[in-house]
Each structure stands twice: as structure tokens, then as C-alpha cells.
C-alpha atoms as a PDB file:
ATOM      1  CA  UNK A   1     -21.536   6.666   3.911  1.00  0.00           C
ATOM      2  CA  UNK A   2     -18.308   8.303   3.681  1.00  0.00           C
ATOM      3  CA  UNK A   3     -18.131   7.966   7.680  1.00  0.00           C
ATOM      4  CA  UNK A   4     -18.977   4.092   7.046  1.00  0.00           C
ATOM      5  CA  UNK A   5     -15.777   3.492   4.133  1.00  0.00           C
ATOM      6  CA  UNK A   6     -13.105   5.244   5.990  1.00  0.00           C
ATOM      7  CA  UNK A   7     -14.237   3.211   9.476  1.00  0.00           C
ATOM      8  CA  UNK A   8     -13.737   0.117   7.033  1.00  0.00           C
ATOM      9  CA  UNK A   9     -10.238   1.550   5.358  1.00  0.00           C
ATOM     10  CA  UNK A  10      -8.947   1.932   9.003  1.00  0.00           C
ATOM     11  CA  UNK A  11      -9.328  -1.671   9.408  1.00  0.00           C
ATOM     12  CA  UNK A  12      -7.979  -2.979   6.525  1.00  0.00           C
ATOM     13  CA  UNK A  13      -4.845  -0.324   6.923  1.00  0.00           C
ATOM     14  CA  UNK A  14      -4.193  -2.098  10.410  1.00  0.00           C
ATOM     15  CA  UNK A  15      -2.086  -5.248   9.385  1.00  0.00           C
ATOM     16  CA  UNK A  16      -0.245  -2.465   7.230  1.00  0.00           C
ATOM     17  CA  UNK A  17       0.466  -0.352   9.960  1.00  0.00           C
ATOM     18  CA  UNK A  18       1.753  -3.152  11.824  1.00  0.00           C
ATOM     19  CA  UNK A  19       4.311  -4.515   9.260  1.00  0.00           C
ATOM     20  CA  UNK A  20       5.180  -0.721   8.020  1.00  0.00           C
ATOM     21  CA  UNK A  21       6.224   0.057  11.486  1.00  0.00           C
ATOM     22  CA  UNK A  22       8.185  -3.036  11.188  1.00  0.00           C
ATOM     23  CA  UNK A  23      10.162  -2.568   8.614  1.00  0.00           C
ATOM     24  CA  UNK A  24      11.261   0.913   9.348  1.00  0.00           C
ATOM     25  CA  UNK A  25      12.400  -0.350  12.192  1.00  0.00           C
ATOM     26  CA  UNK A  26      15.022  -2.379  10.792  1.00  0.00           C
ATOM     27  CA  UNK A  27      15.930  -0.360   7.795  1.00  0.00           C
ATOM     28  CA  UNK A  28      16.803   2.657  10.697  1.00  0.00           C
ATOM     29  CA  UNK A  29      19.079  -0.206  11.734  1.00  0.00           C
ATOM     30  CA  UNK A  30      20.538  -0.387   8.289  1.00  0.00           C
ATOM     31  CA  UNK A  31      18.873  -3.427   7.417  1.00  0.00           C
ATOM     32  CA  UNK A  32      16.792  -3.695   4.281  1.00  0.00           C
ATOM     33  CA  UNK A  33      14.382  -7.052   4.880  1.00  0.00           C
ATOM     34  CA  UNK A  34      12.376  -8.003   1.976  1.00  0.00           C
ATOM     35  CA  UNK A  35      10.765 -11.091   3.976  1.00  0.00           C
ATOM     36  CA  UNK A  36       8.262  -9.158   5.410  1.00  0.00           C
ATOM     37  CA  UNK A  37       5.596 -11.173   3.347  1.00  0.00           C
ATOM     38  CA  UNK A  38       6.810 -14.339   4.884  1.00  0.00           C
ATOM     39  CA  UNK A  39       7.102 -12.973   8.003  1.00  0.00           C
ATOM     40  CA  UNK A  40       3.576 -11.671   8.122  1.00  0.00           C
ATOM     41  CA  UNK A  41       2.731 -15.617   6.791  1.00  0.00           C
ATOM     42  CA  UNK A  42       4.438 -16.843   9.446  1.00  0.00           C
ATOM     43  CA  UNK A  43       2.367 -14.810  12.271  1.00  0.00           C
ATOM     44  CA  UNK A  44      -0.963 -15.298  10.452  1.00  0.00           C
ATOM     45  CA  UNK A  45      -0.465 -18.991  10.275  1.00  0.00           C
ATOM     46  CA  UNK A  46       0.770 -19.236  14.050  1.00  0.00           C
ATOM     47  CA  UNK A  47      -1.622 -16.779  15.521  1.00  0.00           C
ATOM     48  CA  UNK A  48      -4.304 -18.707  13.726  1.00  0.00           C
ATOM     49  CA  UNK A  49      -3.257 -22.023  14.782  1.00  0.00           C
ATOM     50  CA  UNK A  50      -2.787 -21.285  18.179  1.00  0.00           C
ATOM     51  CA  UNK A  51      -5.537 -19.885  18.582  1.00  0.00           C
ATOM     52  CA  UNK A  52      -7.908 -23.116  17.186  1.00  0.00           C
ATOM     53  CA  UNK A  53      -5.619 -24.989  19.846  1.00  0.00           C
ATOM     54  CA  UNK A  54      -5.825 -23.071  22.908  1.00  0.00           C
ATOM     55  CA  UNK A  55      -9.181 -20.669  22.433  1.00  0.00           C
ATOM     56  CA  UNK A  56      -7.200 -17.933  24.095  1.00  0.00           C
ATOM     57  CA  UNK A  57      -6.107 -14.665  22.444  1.00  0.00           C
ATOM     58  CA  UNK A  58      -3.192 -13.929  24.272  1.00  0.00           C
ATOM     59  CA  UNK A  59      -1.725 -17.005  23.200  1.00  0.00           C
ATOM     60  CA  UNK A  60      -2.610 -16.609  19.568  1.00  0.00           C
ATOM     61  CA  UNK A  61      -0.456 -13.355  19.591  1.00  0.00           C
ATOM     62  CA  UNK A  62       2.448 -14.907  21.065  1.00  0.00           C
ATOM     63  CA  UNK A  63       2.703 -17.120  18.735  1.00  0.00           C
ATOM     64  CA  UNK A  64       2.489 -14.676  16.208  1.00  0.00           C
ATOM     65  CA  UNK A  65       5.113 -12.581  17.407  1.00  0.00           C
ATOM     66  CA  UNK A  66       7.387 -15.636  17.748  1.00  0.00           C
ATOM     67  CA  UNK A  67       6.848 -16.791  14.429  1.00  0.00           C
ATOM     68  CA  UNK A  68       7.555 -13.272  13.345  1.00  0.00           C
ATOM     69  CA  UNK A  69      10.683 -13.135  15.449  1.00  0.00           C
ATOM     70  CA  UNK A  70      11.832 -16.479  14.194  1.00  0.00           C
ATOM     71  CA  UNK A  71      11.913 -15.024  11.029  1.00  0.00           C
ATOM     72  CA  UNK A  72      13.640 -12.286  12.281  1.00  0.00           C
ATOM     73  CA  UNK A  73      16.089 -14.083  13.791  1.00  0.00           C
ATOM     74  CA  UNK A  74      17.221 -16.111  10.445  1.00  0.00           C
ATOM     75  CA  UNK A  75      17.738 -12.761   8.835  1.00  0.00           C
ATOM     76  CA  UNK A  76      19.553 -10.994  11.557  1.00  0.00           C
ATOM     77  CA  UNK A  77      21.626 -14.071  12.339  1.00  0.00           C
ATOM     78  CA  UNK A  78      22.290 -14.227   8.696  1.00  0.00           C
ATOM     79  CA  UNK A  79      22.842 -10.985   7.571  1.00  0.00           C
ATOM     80  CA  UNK A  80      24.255  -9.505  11.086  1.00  0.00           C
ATOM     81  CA  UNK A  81      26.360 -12.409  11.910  1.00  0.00           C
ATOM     82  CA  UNK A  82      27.225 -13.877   8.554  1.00  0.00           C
ATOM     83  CA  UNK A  83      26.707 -10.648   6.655  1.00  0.00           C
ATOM     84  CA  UNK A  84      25.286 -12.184   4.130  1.00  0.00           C
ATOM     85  CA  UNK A  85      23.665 -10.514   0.990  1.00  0.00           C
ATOM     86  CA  UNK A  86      20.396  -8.493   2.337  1.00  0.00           C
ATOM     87  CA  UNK A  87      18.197  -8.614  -0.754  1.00  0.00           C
ATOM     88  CA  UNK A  88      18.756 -12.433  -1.559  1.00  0.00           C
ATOM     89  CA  UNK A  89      18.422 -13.379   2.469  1.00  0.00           C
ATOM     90  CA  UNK A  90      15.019 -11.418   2.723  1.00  0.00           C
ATOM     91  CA  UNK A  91      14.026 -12.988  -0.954  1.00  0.00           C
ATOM     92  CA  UNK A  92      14.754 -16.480   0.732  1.00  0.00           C
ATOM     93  CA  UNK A  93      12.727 -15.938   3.590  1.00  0.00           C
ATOM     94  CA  UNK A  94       9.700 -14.638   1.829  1.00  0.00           C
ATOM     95  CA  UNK A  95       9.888 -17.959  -0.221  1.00  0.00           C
ATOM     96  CA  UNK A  96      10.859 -19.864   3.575  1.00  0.00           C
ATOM     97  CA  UNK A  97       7.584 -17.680   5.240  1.00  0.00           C
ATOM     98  CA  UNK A  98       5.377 -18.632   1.976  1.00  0.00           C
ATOM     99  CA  UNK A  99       6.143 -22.361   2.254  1.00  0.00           C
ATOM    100  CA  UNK A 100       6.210 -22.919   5.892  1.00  0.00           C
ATOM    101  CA  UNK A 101       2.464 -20.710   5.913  1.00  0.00           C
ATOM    102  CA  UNK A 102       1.215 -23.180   3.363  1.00  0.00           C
ATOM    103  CA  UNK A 103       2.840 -26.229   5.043  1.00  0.00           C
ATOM    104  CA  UNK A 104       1.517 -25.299   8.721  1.00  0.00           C
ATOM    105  CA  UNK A 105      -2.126 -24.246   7.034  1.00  0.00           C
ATOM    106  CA  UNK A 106      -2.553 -27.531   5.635  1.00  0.00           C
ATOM    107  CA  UNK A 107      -6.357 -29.278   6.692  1.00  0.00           C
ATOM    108  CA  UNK A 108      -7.066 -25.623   8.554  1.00  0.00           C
ATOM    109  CA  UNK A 109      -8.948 -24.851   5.090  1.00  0.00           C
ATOM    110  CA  UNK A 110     -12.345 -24.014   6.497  1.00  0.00           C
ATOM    111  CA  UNK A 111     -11.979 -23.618  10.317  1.00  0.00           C
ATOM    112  CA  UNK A 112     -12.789 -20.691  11.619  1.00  0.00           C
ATOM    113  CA  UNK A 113     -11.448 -18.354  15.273  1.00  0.00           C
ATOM    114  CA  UNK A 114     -13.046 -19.739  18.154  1.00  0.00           C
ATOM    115  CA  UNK A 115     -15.772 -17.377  19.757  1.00  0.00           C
ATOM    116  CA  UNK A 116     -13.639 -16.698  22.611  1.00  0.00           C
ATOM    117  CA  UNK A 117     -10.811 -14.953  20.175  1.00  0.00           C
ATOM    118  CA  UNK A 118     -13.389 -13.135  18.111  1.00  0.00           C
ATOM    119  CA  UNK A 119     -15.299 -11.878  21.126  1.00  0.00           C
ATOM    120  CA  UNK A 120     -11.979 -10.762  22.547  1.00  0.00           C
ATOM    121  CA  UNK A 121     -11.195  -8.598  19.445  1.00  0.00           C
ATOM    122  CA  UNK A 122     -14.639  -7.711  19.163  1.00  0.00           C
ATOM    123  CA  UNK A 123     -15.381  -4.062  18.185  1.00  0.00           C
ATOM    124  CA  UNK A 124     -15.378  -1.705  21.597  1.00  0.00           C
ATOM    125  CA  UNK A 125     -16.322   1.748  21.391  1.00  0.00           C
ATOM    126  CA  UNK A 126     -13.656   4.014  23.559  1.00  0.00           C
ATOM    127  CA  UNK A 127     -15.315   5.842  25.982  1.00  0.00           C
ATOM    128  CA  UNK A 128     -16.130   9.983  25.188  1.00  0.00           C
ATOM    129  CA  UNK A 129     -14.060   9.564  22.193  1.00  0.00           C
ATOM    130  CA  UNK A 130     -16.579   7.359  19.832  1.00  0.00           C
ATOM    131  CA  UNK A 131     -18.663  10.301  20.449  1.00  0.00           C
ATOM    132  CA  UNK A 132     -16.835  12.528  18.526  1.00  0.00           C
ATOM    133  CA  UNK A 133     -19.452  13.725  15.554  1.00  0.00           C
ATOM    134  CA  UNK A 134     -17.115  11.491  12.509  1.00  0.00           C
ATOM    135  CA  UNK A 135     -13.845  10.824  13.662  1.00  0.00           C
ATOM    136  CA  UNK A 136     -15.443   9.087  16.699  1.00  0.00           C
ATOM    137  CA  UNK A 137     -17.172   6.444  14.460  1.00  0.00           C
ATOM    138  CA  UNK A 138     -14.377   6.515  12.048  1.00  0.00           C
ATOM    139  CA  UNK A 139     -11.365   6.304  14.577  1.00  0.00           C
ATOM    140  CA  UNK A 140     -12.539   5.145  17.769  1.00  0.00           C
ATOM    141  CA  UNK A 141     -15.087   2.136  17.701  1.00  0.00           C
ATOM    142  CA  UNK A 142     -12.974  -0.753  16.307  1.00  0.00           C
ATOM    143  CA  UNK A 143     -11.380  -3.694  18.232  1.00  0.00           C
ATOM    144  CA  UNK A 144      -8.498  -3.777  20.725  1.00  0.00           C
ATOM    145  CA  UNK A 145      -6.067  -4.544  17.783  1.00  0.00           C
ATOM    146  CA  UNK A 146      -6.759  -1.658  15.786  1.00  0.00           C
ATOM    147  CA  UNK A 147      -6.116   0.541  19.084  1.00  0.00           C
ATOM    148  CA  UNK A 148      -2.712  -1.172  19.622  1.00  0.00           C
ATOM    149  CA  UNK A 149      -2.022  -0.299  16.182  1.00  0.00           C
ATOM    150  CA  UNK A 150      -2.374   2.937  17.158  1.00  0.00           C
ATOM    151  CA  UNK A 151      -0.820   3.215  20.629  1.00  0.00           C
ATOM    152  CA  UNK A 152       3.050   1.035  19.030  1.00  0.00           C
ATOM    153  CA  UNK A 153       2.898   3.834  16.182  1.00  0.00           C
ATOM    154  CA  UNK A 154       3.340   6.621  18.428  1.00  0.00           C
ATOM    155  CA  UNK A 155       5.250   5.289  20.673  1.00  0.00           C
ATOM    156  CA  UNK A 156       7.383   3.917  17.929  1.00  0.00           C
ATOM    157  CA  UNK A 157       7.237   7.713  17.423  1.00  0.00           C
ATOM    158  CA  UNK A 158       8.532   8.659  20.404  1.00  0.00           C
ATOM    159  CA  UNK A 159      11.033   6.274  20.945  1.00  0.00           C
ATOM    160  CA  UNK A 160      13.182   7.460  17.840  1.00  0.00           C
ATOM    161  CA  UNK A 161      12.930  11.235  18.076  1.00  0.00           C
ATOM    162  CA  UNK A 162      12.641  11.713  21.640  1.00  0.00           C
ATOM    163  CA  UNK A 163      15.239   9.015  23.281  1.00  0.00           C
ATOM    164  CA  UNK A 164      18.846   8.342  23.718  1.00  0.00           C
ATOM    165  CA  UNK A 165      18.193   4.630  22.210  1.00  0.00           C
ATOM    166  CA  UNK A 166      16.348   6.370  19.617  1.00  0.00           C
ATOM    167  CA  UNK A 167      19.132   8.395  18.985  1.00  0.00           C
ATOM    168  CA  UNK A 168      21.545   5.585  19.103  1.00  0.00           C
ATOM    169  CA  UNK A 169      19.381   3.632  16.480  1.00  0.00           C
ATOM    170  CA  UNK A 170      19.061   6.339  14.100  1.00  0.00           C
ATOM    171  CA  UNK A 171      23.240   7.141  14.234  1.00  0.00           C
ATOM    172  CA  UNK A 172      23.810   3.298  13.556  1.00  0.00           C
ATOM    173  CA  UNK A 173      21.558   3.415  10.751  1.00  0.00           C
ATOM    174  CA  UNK A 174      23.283   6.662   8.721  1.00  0.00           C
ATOM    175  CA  UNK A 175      26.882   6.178  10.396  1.00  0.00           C
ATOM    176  CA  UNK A 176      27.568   2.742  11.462  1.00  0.00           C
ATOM    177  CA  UNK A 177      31.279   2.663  11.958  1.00  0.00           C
ATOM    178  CA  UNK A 178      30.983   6.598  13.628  1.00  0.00           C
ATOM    179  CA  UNK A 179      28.137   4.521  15.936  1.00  0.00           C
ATOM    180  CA  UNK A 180      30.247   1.933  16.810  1.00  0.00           C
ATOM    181  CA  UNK A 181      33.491   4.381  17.584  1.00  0.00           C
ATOM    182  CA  UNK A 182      31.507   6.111  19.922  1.00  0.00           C
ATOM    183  CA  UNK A 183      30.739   2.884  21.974  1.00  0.00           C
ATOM    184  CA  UNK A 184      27.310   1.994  20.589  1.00  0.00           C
ATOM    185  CA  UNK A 185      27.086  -1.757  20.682  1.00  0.00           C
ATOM    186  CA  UNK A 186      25.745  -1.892  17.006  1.00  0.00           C
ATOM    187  CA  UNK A 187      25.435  -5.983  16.953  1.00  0.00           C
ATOM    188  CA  UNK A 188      22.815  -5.315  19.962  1.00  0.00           C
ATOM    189  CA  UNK A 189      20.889  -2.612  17.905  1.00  0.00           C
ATOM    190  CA  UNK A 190      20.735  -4.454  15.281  1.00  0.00           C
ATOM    191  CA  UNK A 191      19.873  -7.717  16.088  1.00  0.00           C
ATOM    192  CA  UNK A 192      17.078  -5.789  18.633  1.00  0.00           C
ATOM    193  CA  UNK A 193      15.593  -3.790  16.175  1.00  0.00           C
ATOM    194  CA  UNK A 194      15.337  -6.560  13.265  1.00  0.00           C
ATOM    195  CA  UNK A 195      13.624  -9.035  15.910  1.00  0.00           C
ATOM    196  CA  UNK A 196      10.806  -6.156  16.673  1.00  0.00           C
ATOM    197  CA  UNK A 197      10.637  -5.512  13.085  1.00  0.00           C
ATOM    198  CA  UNK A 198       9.732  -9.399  12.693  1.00  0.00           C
ATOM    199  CA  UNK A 199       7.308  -9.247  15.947  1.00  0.00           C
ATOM    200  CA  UNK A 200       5.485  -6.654  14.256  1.00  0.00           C
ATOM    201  CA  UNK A 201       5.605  -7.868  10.664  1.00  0.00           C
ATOM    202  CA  UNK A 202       3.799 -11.785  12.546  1.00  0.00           C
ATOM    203  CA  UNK A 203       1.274  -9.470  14.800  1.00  0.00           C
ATOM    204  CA  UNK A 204       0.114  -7.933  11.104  1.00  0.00           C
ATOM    205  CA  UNK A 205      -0.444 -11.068   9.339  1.00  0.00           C
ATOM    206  CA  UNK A 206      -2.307 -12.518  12.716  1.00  0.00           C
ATOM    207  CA  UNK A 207      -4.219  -9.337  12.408  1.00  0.00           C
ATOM    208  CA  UNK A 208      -5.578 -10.985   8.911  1.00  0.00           C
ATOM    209  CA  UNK A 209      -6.420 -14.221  10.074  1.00  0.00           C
ATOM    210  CA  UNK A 210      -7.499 -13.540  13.510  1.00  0.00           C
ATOM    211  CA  UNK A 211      -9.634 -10.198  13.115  1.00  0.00           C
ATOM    212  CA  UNK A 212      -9.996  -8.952   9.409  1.00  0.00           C
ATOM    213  CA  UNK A 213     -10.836 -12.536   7.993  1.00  0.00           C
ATOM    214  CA  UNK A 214     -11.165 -14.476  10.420  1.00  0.00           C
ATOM    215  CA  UNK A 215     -10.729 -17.914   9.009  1.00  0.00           C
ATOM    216  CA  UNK A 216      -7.344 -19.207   7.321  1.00  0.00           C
ATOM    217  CA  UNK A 217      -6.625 -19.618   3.748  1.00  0.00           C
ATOM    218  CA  UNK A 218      -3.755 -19.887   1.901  1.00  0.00           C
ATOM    219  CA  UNK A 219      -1.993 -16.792   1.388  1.00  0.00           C
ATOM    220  CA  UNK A 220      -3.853 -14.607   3.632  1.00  0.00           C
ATOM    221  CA  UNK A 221      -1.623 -11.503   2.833  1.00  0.00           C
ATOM    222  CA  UNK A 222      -2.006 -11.247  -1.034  1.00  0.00           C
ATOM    223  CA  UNK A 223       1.193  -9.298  -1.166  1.00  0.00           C
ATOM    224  CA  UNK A 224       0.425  -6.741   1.768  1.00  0.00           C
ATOM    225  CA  UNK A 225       4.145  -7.699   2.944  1.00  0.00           C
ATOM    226  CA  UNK A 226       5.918  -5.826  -0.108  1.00  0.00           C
ATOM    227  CA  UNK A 227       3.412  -2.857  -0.133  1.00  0.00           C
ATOM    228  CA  UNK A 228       4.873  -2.394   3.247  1.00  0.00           C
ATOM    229  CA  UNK A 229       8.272  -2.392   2.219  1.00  0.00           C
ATOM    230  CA  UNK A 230       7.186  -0.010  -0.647  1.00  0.00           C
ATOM    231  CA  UNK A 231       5.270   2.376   1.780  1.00  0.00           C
ATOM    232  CA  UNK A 232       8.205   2.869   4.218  1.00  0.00           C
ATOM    233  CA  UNK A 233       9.769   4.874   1.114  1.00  0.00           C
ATOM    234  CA  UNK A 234       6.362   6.914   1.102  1.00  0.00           C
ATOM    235  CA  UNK A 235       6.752   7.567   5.123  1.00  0.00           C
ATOM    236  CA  UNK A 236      10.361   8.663   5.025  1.00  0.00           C
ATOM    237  CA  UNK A 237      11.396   6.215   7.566  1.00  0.00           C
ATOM    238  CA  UNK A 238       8.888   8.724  10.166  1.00  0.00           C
ATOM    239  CA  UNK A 239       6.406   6.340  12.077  1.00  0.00           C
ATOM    240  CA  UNK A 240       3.941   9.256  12.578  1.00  0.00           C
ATOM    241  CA  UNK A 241       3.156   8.975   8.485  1.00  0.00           C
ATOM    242  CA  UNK A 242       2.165   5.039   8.975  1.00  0.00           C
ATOM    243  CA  UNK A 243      -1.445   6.492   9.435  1.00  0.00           C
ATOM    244  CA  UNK A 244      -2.092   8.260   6.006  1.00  0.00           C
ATOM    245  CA  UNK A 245       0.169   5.196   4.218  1.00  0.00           C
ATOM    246  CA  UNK A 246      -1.265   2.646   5.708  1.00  0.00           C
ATOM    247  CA  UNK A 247      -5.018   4.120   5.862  1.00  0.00           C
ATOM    248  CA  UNK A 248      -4.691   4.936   2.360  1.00  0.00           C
ATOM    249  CA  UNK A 249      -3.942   1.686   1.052  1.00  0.00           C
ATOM    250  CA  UNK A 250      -6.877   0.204   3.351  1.00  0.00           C
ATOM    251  CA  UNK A 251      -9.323   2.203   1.078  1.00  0.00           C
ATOM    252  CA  UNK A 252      -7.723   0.785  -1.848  1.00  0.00           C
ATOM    253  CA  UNK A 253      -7.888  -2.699  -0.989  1.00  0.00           C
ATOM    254  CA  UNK A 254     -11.665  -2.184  -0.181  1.00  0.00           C
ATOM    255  CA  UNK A 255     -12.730   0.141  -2.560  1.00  0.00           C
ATOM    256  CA  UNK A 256     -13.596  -2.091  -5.118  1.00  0.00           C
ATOM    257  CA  UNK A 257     -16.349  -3.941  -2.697  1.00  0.00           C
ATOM    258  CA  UNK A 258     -18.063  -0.246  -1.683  1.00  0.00           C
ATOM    259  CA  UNK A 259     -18.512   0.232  -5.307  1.00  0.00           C
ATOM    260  CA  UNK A 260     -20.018  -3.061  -6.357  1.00  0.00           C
ATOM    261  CA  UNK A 261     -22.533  -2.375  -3.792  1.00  0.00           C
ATOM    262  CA  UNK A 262     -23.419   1.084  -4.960  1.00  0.00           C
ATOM    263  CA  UNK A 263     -24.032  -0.859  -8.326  1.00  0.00           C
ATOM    264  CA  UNK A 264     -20.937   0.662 -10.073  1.00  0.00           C
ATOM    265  CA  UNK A 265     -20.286  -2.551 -12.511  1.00  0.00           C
ATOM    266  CA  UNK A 266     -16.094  -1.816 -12.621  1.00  0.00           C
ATOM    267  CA  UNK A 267     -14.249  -5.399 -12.785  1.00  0.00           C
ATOM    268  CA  UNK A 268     -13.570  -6.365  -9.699  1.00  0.00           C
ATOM    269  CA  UNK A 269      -9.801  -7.300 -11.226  1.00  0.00           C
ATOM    270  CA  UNK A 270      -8.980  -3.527 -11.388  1.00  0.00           C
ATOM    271  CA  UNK A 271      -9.729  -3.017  -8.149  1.00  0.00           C
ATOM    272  CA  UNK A 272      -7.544  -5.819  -7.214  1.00  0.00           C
ATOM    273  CA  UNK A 273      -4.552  -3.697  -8.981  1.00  0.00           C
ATOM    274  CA  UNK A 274      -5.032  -0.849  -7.527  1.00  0.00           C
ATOM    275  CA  UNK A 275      -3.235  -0.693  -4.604  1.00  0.00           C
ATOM    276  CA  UNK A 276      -0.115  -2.194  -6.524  1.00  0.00           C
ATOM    277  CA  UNK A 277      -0.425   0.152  -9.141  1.00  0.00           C
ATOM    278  CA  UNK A 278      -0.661   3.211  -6.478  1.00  0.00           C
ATOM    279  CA  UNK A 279       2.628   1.582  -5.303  1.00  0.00           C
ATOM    280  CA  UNK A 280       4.474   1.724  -8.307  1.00  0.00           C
ATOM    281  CA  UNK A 281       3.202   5.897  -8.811  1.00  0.00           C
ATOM    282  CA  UNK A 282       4.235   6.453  -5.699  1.00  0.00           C
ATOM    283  CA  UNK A 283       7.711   4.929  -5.673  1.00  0.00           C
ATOM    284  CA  UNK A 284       8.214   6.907  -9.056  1.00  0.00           C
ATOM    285  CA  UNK A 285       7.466   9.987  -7.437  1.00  0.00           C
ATOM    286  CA  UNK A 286       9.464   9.426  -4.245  1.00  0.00           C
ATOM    287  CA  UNK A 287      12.212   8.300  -6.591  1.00  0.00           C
ATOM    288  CA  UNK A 288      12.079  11.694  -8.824  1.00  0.00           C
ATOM    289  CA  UNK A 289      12.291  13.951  -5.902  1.00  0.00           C
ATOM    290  CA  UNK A 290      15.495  14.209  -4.555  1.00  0.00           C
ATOM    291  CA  UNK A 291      15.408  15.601  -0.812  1.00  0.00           C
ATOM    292  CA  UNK A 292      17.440  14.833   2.240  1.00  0.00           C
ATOM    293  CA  UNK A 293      13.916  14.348   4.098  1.00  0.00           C
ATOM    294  CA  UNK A 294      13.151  11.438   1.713  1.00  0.00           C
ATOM    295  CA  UNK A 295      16.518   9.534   1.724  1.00  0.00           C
ATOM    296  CA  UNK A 296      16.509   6.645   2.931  1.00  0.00           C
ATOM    297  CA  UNK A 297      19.352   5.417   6.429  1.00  0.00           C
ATOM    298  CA  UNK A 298      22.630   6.271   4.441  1.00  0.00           C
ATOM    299  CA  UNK A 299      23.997   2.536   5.801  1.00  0.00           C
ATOM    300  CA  UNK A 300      21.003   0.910   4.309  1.00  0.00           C
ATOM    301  CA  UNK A 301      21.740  -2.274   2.576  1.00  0.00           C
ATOM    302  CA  UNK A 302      25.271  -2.023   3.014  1.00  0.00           C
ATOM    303  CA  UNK A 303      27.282  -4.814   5.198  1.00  0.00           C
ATOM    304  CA  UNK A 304      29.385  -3.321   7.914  1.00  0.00           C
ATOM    305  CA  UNK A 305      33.148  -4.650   8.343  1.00  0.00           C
ATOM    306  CA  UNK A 306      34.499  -3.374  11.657  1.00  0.00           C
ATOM    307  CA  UNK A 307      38.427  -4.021  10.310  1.00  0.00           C
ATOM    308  CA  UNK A 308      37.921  -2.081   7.173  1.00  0.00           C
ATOM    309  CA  UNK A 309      37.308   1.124   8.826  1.00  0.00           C
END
């Protein structure tokens, strides 16, 4: 039973993992993107479409990361380039991501992934490691998606603490103008890192409609795009504590249906709160304690203006 809810918590966790990862991405940048929402729109809608078009799965994620990156690319080109206001540019492209989801989505009420795609992501058991007595069940036997969720988390990992261009990302993010004396091309960085953030925020939402759903209705992500941005406070900016944020959230969003079937009469309405409520506690708590491991890139938010320094 227990074995059975936390196999279905890793599932739902996945399209958070995806657009966590994201976002911390560009906010070690020293962007803050609130358009992960449309973002993740934008690659559900894509994925989805392409993949009723061309019945292949490879396709159906390319178009979800390109939707993603288009997004992306508005932001970075806007806030980057133009240097435009960070909160009201990701605000706008939530609204841009919501409307161009419900525009694309129109008449695709009702269809649902071709067999191809869903036999593609179908659940396959890794080899020694499903055995595990638990954690094999609970870890290991889910589709190909869930494992790349895995596999860009650590590596994500990896690439910050363990690299030069780690390295580099992380100085531009809490000392842009030191970054850019000592001949980091911060422009690159930047626009780099916000166009993977974007890639992953489209390959969560195609997650949702290609995988977790898998049919498309209209707003697929019921607000899973700002729980990410609220969870990156709850990781510290550290990929390695997507899986307990993410994974944690998954058992909220489902929690409510393993009750109702264990005849626990709770409104269903509650349950639908939950996670947002859990996001609220926690960004009170992050907020009250004041450490240097929870602060957030010290260039977050801020514009950078090479001929004021």
C-alpha cells in the first residue's frame, strides 16, 4: 500500500522535477522567471500536438522543448537584452503561455496520445534494480520519462558543483559585474541558462499531457508552474533536493484520490488546496530562517548595467 502511493507520488513529482530544475537554473543566472506556468503550457500543448500529428515521441519532445525555449527566449531577449522588469516580463508570459496553450488546444478537447507515444513511455522495469525489496517498485519501474527526470537532476548536480561552467554560472549569479571583470561572457550564461530553464519548464508540462494524463485539456498544469517557482526557495537553489520537493508535492496532489478509495469521505476540495497551502507554510518557514545556505543568488532579480560599475 504504502509501496503502491509513493510509486504514484514519484510520478506525479516528475513534471515538478522537470520545471524545478528549470527554474533554478535561471535564477543561478540571476534571473527570476515567473512564466514557468506558461512555459510548461506551452510544452504540454506542443508536445501534445505534435505528437497527434506525427505518432512519434521524439518529435513530441522537441516540440516541447522548443515551445519551452521560445518562451525562454522572449524573457531572456527581454530581460537580458532590454533589461526589462523581471517580475512583470515573467507575469506577461505566464498570461502569453496561458493564452497561446488555450489558443493551440482548441478542437484537441477529447483526443487522446497515439499508441505509439504511450507505448514508448510505457512503464519499463530497470533491470536488477526493480528488484530491490521497496525502493525497486517505488523508484525503478516507471517510464523512460520519469528516469530522465532522474538522470538531468544529477547531472544538473554535477554540472554546478563540480565544473568550471558550473562555477562560472554560480559567480554570475552572486557577483555579476566581479563575473564579467574576470572575462566571463555573462550575456552567453545568461541567455544559455534561461533557454534550458525554458526546455525544461516545456519537457514538464509535455510530461502532463503526454504521460501523466494523457489526453489534453485546458490548463493541464493547474498551477504546478508557480509551485515550482515556490519550491526552488525550499531546495536552496541545490538540484540534489528536487527529489524530496518535488516527490513531496506528488503525494500531495494525489493524496486526496488514495483516500477516497480507502473510503475516507474528506472533500475532495481540500485536497485540491493542499499542496498550495504546504507552499505558503513552507515559504513562511524558509522566509523566518535566516541562513546563508538558504539565500537565494545575491544578483537575483536585479538588472545588470555594465557602465555603472
Amino acid at each position: 500500500m504504502l509501496a503502491s502511493f509513493l510509486h504514484a507520488a514519484v510520478i506525479a513529482g516528475t513534471p515538478l522535477s522537470f520545471a524545478i530544475l528549470g527554474e533554478i537554473l535561471t535564477e543561478r543566472a540571476g534571473k527570476l522567471n515567473l512564466g514557468v506556468e506558461g512555459m510548461m503550457l506551452m510544452g504540454a500543448v506542443m508536445g501534445f500536438k505534435t505528437a497527434l500529428i506525427t505518432s512519434n515521441p521524439f518529435l513530441a519532445l522537441c516540440g516541447a522543448a522548443l515551445a519551452g525555449a521560445a518562451g525562454a527566449l522572449i524573457f531572456a531577449f527581454l530581460t537580458v537584452t532590454l533589461r526589462s522588469n523581471q517580475v512583470v516580463t515573467g507575469l506577461t508570459l505566464t498570461i502569453f503561455g496561458t493564452g497561446f496553450a488555450s489558443f493551440a488546444g482548441q478542437g484537441l478537447a477529447g483526443f487522446v496520445v497515439p499508441e505509439q507515444v504511450k507505448a514508448f513511455f510505457h512503464p519499463v522495469p530497470l533491470p536488477l534494480l526493480s528488484r530491490i525489496p521497496f525502493l525497486g517498485d517505488v523508484l525503478f519501474n516507471h517510464s523512460i520519462f520519469v528516469y530522465a527526470g532522474y538522470l538531468v537532476v544529477i547531472a544538473a548536480f554535477f554540472y554546478l558543483y563540480k565544473t568550471r561552467f558550473g562555477l562560472n554560472l554560480r559567480a554570475v549569479g552572486e557577483n555579476t559585474a566581479a563575473a564579467d571583470a574576470a572575462g566571463i561572457n555573462i550575456t552567453k550564461y545568461k541567455f544559455i541558462h534561461i533557454l534550458a530553464g525554458g526546455i525544461l519548464a516545456g519537457l514538464g508540462g509535455a510530461f502532463l499531457s503526454l504521460v501523466y494524463v494523457p489526453t489534453w485539456q485546458d490548463n493541464i498544469t493547474t498551477g504546478r508552474g508557480w509551485i515550482a517557482v515556490a519550491l526552488v526557495i525550499f531546495c536552496k537553489w541545490n538540484p540534489i533536493r528536487i527529489f524530496i520537493g518535488a516527490f513531496l508535492f506528488g503525494g500531495l496532489d494525489i493524496i486526496g484520490f488514495r483516500l477516497q478509495g480507502l473510503n475516507i469521505h474528506i472533500s475532495q476540495y481540500f485536497f485540491d488546496m493542499l499542496p498550495y497551502i504546504v507552499t505558503v507554510l513552507i515559504l513562511i518557514m524558509m522566509s523566518v530562517k535566516d541562513s546563508k545556505e538558504s539565500a537565494p543568488p545575491a544578483e537575483l532579480g536585479r538588472p545588470y548595467f555594465r557602465e555603472d560599475k
